[in-house]
Structure formats: C-alpha cells, structure tokens
Protein backbone atom coordinates (compact mmCIF):
# COMPACT_ATOMS: atom_id res chain seq x y z
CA UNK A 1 0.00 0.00 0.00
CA UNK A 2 1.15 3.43 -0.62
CA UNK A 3 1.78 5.50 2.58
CA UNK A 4 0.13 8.38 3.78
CA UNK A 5 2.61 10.95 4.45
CA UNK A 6 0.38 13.56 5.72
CA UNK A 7 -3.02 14.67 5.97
CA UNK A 8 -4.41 18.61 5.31
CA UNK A 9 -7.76 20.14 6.25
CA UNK A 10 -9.31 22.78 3.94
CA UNK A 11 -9.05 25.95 5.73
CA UNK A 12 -12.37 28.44 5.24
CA UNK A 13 -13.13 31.88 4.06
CA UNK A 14 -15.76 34.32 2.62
CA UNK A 15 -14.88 35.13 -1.13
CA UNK A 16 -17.52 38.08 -1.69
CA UNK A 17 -20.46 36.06 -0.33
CA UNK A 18 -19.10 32.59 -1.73
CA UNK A 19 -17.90 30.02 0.95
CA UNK A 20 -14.76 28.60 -0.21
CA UNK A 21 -12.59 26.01 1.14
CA UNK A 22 -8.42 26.63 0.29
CA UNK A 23 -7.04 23.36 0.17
CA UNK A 24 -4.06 24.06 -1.51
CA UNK A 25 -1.59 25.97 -1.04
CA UNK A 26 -2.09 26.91 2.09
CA UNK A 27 0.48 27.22 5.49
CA UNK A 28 1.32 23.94 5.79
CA UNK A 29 0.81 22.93 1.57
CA UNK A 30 3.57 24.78 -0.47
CA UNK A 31 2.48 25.81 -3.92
CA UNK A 32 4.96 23.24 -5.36
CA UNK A 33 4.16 20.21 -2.74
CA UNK A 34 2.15 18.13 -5.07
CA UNK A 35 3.26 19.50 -8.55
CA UNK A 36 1.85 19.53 -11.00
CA UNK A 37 -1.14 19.63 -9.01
CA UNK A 38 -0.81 23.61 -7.78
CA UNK A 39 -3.97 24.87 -6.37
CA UNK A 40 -6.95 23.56 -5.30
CA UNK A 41 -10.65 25.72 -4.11
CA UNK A 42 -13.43 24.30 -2.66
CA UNK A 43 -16.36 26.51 -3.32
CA UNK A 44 -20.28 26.12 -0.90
CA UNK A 45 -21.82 23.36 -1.11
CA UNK A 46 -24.41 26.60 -0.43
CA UNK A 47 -27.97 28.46 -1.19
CA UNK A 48 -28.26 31.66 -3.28
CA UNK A 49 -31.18 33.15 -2.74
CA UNK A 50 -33.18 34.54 -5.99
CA UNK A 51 -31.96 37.93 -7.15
CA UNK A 52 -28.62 36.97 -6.54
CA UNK A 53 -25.04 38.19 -7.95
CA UNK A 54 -23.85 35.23 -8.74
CA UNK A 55 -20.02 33.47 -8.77
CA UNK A 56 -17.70 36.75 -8.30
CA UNK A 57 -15.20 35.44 -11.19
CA UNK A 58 -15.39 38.29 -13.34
CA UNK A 59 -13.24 38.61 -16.39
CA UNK A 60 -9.09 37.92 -15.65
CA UNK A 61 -6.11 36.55 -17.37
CA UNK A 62 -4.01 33.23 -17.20
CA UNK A 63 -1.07 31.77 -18.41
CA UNK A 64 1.11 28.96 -18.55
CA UNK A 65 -1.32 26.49 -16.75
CA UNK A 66 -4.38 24.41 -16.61
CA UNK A 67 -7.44 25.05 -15.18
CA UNK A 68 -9.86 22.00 -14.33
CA UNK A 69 -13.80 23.38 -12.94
CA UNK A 70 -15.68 20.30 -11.44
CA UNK A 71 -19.31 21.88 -11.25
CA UNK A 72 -21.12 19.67 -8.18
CA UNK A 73 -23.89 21.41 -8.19
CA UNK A 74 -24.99 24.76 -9.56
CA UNK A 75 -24.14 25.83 -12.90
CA UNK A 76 -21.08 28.22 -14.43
CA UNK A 77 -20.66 30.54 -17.53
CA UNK A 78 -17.40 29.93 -19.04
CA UNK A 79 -16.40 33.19 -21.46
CA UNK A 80 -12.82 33.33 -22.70
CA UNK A 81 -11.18 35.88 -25.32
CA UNK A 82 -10.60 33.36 -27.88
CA UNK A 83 -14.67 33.42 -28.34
CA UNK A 84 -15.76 30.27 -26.07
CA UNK A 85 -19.12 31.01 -24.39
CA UNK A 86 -19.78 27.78 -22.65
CA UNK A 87 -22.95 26.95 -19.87
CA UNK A 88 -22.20 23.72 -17.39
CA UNK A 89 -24.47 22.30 -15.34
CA UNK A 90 -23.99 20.10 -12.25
CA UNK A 91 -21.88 16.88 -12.72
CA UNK A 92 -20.08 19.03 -15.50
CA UNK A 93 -16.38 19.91 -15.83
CA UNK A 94 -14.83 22.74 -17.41
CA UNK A 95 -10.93 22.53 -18.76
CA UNK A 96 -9.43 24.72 -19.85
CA UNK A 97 -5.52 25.25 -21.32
CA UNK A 98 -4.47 28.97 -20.68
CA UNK A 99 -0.89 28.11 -22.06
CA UNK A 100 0.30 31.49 -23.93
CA UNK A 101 -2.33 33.30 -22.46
CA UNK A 102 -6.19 33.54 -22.01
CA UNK A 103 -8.97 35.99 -20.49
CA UNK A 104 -11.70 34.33 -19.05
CA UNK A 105 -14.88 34.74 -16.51
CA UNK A 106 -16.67 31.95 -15.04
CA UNK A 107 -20.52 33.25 -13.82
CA UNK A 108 -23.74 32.20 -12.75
CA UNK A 109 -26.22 31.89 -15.71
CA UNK A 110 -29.46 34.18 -16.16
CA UNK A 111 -31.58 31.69 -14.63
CA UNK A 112 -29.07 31.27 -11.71
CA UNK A 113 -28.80 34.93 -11.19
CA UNK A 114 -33.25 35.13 -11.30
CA UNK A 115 -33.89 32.07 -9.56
CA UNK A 116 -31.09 31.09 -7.14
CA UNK A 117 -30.16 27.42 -6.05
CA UNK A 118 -27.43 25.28 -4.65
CA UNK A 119 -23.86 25.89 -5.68
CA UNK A 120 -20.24 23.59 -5.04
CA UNK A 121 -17.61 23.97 -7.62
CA UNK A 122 -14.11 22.72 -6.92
CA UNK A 123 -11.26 24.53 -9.51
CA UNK A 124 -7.92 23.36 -9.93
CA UNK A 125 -4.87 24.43 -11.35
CA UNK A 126 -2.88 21.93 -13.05
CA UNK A 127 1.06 23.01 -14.33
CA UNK A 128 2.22 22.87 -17.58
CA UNK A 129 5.84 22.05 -18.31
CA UNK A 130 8.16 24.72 -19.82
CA UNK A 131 7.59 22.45 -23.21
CA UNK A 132 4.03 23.98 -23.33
CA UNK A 133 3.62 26.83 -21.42
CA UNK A 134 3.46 28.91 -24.89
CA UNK A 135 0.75 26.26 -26.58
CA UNK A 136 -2.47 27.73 -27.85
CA UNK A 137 -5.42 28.40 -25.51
CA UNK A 138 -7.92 25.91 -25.91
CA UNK A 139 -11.26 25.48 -23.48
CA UNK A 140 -13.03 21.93 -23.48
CA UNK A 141 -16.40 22.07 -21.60
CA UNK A 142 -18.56 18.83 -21.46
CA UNK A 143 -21.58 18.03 -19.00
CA UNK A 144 -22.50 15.81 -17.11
CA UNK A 145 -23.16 12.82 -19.34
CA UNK A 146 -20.43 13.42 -21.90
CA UNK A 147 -18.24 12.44 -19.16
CA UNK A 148 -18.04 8.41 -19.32
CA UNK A 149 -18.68 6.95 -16.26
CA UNK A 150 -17.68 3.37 -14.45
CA UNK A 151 -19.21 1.46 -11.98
CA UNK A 152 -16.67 -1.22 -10.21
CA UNK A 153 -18.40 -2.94 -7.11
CA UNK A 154 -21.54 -3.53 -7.91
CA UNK A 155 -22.79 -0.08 -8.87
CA UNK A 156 -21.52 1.14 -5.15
CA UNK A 157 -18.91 3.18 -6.73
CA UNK A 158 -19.56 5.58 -9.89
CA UNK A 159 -15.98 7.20 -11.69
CA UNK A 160 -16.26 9.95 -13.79
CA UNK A 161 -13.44 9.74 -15.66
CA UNK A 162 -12.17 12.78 -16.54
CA UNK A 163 -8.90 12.12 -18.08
CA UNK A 164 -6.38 9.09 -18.37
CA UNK A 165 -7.58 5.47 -17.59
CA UNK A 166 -9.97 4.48 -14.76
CA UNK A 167 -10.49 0.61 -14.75
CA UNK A 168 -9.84 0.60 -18.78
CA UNK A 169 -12.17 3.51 -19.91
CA UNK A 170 -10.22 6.63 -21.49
CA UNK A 171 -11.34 9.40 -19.97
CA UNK A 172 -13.15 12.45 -21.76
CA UNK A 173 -10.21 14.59 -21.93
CA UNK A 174 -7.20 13.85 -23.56
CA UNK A 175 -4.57 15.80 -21.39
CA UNK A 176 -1.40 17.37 -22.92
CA UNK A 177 0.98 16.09 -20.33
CA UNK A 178 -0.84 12.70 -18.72
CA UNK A 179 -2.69 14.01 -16.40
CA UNK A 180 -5.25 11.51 -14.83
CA UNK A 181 -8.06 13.16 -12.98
CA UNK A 182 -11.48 11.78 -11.83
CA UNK A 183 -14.61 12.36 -9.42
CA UNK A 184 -15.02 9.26 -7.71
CA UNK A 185 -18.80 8.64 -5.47
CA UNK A 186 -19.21 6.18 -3.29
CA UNK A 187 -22.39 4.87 -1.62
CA UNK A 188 -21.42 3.47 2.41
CA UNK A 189 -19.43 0.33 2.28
CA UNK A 190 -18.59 0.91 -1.87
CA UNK A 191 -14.91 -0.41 -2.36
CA UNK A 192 -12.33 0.96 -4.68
CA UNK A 193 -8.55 0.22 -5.28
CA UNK A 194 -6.16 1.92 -7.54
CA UNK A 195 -2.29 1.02 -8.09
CA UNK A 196 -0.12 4.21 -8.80
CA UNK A 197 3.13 3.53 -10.43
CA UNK A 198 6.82 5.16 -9.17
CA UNK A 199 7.45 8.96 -9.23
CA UNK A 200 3.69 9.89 -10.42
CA UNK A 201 2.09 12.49 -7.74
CA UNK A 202 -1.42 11.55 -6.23
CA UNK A 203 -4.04 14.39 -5.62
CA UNK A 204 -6.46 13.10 -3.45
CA UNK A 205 -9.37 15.55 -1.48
CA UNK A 206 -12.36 14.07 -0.16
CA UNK A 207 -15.26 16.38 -1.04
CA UNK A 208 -17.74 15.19 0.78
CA UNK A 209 -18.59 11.95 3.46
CA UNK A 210 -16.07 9.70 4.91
CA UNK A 211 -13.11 7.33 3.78
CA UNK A 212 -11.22 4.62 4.85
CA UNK A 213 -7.95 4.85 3.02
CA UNK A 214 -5.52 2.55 3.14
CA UNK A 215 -6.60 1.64 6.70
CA UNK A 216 -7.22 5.57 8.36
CA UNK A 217 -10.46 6.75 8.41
CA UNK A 218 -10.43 10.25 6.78
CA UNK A 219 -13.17 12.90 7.00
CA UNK A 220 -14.61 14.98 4.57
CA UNK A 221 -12.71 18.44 3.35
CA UNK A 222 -9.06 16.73 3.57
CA UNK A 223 -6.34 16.51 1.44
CA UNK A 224 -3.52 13.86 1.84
CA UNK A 225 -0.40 13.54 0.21
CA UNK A 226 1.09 10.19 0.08
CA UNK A 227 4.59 9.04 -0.67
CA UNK A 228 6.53 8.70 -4.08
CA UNK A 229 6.91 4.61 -4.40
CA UNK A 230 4.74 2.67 -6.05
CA UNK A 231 1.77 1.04 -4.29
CA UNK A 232 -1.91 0.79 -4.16
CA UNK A 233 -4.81 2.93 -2.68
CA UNK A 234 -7.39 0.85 -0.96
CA UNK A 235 -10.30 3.15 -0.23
CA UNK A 236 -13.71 1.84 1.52
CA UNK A 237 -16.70 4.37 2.46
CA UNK A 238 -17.97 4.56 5.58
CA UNK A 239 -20.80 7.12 4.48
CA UNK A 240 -22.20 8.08 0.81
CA UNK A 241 -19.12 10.29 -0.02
CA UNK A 242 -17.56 11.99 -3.03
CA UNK A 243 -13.80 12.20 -3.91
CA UNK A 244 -11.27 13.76 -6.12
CA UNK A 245 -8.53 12.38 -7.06
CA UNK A 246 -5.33 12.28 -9.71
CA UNK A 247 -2.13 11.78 -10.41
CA UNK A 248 0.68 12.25 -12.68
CA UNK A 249 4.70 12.90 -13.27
CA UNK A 250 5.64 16.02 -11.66
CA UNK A 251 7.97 18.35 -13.96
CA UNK A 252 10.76 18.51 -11.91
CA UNK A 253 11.02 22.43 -13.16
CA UNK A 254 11.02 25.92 -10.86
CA UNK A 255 7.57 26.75 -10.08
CA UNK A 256 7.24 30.28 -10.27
CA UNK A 257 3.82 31.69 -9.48
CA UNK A 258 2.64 35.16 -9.45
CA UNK A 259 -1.27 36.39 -9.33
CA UNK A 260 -2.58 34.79 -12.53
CA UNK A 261 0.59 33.49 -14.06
CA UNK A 262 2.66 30.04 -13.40
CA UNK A 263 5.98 30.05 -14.93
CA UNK A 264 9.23 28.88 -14.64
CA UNK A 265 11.54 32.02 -14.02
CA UNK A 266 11.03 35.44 -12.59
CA UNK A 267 11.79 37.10 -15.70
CA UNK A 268 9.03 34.93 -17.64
CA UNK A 269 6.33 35.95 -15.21
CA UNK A 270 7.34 39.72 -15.72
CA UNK A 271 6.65 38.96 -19.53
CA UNK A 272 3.48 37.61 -18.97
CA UNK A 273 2.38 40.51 -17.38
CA UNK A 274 4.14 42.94 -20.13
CA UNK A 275 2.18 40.21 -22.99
CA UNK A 276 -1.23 41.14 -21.12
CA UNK A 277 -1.04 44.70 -20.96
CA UNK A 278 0.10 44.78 -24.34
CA UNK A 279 -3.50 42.89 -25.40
CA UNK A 280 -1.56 39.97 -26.40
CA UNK A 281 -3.89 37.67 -24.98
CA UNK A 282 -6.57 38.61 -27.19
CA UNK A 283 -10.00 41.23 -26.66
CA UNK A 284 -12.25 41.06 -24.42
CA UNK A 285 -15.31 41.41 -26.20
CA UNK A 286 -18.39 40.36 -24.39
C-alpha cells in the first residue's frame, strides 16, 4: 500500500459572499508540494437566494497552466477571449488550457442569477511544463453525461473519468501532459482500489462523506499527500461520499507563481504581465 505521508484540512473563508474552502496551497501545503497539481478551491456546497449576484469570477487573465472546474452542483458561464461562451451544469467539468495566455470569466447563468439554487464547484490548477507553457489556448467544456462513467463494485462506486484510464475507460479529456483526474462517489461500504506507479504524484481531497484509506479513516474536506513509491490505494466508504482524485509525473522544473501566471523564471512571469497589458492575450469582447 502506498503510505500516507500527511493529511491537510481545507481551511475556510468568505470570497464576496461565496464560501470557499483553500485546500491548496495553504500554510502547511507549499504551492509546489504536489506539482503539477498547484492549487486547489473548494467553493459552498451553499444556497443563493433569488436575485442573486452570482459566482464573483469576473473577467481575468491566465497563463502557462491548466485550469480543471468540477461543477457539483450549480451551474457556471465559461467566457474566454478566444470566443468560447460555454454553460455547465452540475456533474459538469470545465478545462481549460491557458498556455500562452487567455482571459476568461466563469458566472452564474441568467436563470441562476433570477432564480437562485445550490452551488459547489471545486477549480484546480494543473502546471504545464516549460515544453508547453506557450501552446495555444484551448477550453473543453462537457456536461454531465459526456463524461463516461464506471461502476466497479456492484454499482456502489460511480468514476467519472475525466482524463487518463480508470479501470480501462479513457477518460473524456485527452490531457497534454498525462494528467489523470477523476470524481469518484461512493455509496457506504462501496470499495475501490487503484495502483499508482513510481514517481507519479497523487491528488487526493475528499469532497464530501467519509473514507477509509488505506486503513485511516479520513473525513470529509481533507487533502492527503502520500509518498513517491509505487503502491496501491485501498479506499472503503464509511458514508455516501464523493472524492477527487489524480495523479501524474511532476515536472521537476522551478515553479514560479505570481497572481494569474505560473511560470518557470522570474523574468518569464514579468513577460506575462508585459504580454497582457500589451493585449496579447486577445479582446475582451463580451
């Protein structure tokens, strides 16, 4: 089995009205802890009333990373400046390759706005090598049931695979650098196992519920990092739960973040903010 190295809860705060959970980085996480799996927010699960304003991600830029929305419940409004205008509902994902650069906003729709509802998004930001932090922007959004789904254990356990293999299905998304992601729910007593070769880095945050993993029991908003060897994950619900979880080869490169911007060197993330002032990652037009 692999070993759990350490375990992280999701520390709260009020982002202009939305509850959000910061799971990574945080104090104890380091932005570069479980690269090339960089940040990680855990928005509600809450209640908008009608009349509402809505998700408070208005238009900004991005570059040389990945961004990977997991809409729970709720809906989001994906606009970019390379034209995308995208609506998600729940059990939807939104992913999205900033690379050379990107403007995007990610809002409630109309009805949202009119009518209120529940909302839980998780978004995570997933690093790009040097190799491709200048590819084109591209933005992939599929709902719920373009994603395929598996059911090991008798129907107990439900992956949406979301990229890379899950028990032999290809996920929806075919990621640039082999990134394996999925959403994994579990009614009680549902049974899962998954090997992870050498050297790949797990992401694993239970959303929701309770785990048993790899022997600890393992409540709901926690992250846990587990060692480098190779091993398996043995994971048994003790209550209807959901969990995300990934892995793949870190880069073995300088992260350098700043605001919007992941790069490898100081002097690259001054250019990317020189390239967005001088429009170079395309109008904003909407």
């Amino acid at each position: 089995m692999k070993q759990i190295i350490a375990k992280y809860k999701a520390a709260y705060t009020d982002m202009s009205g939305l509850d959000t959970y910061r799971v990574m980085p945080s104090q104890e996480v380091a932005i570069d802890a479980l690269e090339p799996f960089l940040f990680l927010n855990h928005h509600g699960p809450q209640v908008y009333p009608a009349n509402n304003r809505g998700l408070p991600f208005g238009p900004h830029p991005h570059k040389g990373f990945e961004t990977v929305t997991f809409i729970i419940d709720g809906d989001i409004v994906h606009t970019d400046s390379t034209g995308y205008n995208s609506k998600i509902g729940a059990g939807g994902i939104q992913w999205m390759t900033a690379g050379k650069g990107i403007i995007h906003s990610e809002n409630s729709s109309k009805e949202f706005l009119k009518n209120g509802g529940n909302v839980e998004i998780l978004q995570l930001w997933v690093n790009l090598p040097a190799r491709l932090k200048n590819v084109d922007p591209a933005y992939i959004g599929l709902q719920k049931d373009q994603i395929p789904h598996v059911n090991p254990d008798g129907g107990k356990v439900v992956i949406d695979a979301v990229s890379g293999i899950w028990e032999g299905q290809k996920g929806a998304i075919e990621s640039l650098a082999d990134i394996h992601l999925a959403t994994i729910a579990f009614e009680a007593g549902g049974k899962f196992e998954i090997p992870i070769p050498e050297n790949r880095t797990v992401l694993f945050y239970i959303i929701n519920g309770k785990l048993n993993v790899n022997g600890d029991e393992i409540d709901k908003l926690t992250l846990v990092e587990f060692d480098e060897k190779a091993g398996t994950i043995h994971i048994e619900a003790t209550e209807k739960s959901l969990l995300l979880i990934g892995h793949a080869s870190p880069n073995n490169e300088p992260v350098v973040a700043q605001g919007p911007f992941v790069m490898n060197t100081r002097l690259e993330i001054q250019e990317a903010y020189a390239d967005y002032q001088e429009g170079k990652f395309g109008k904003w037009r909407h």
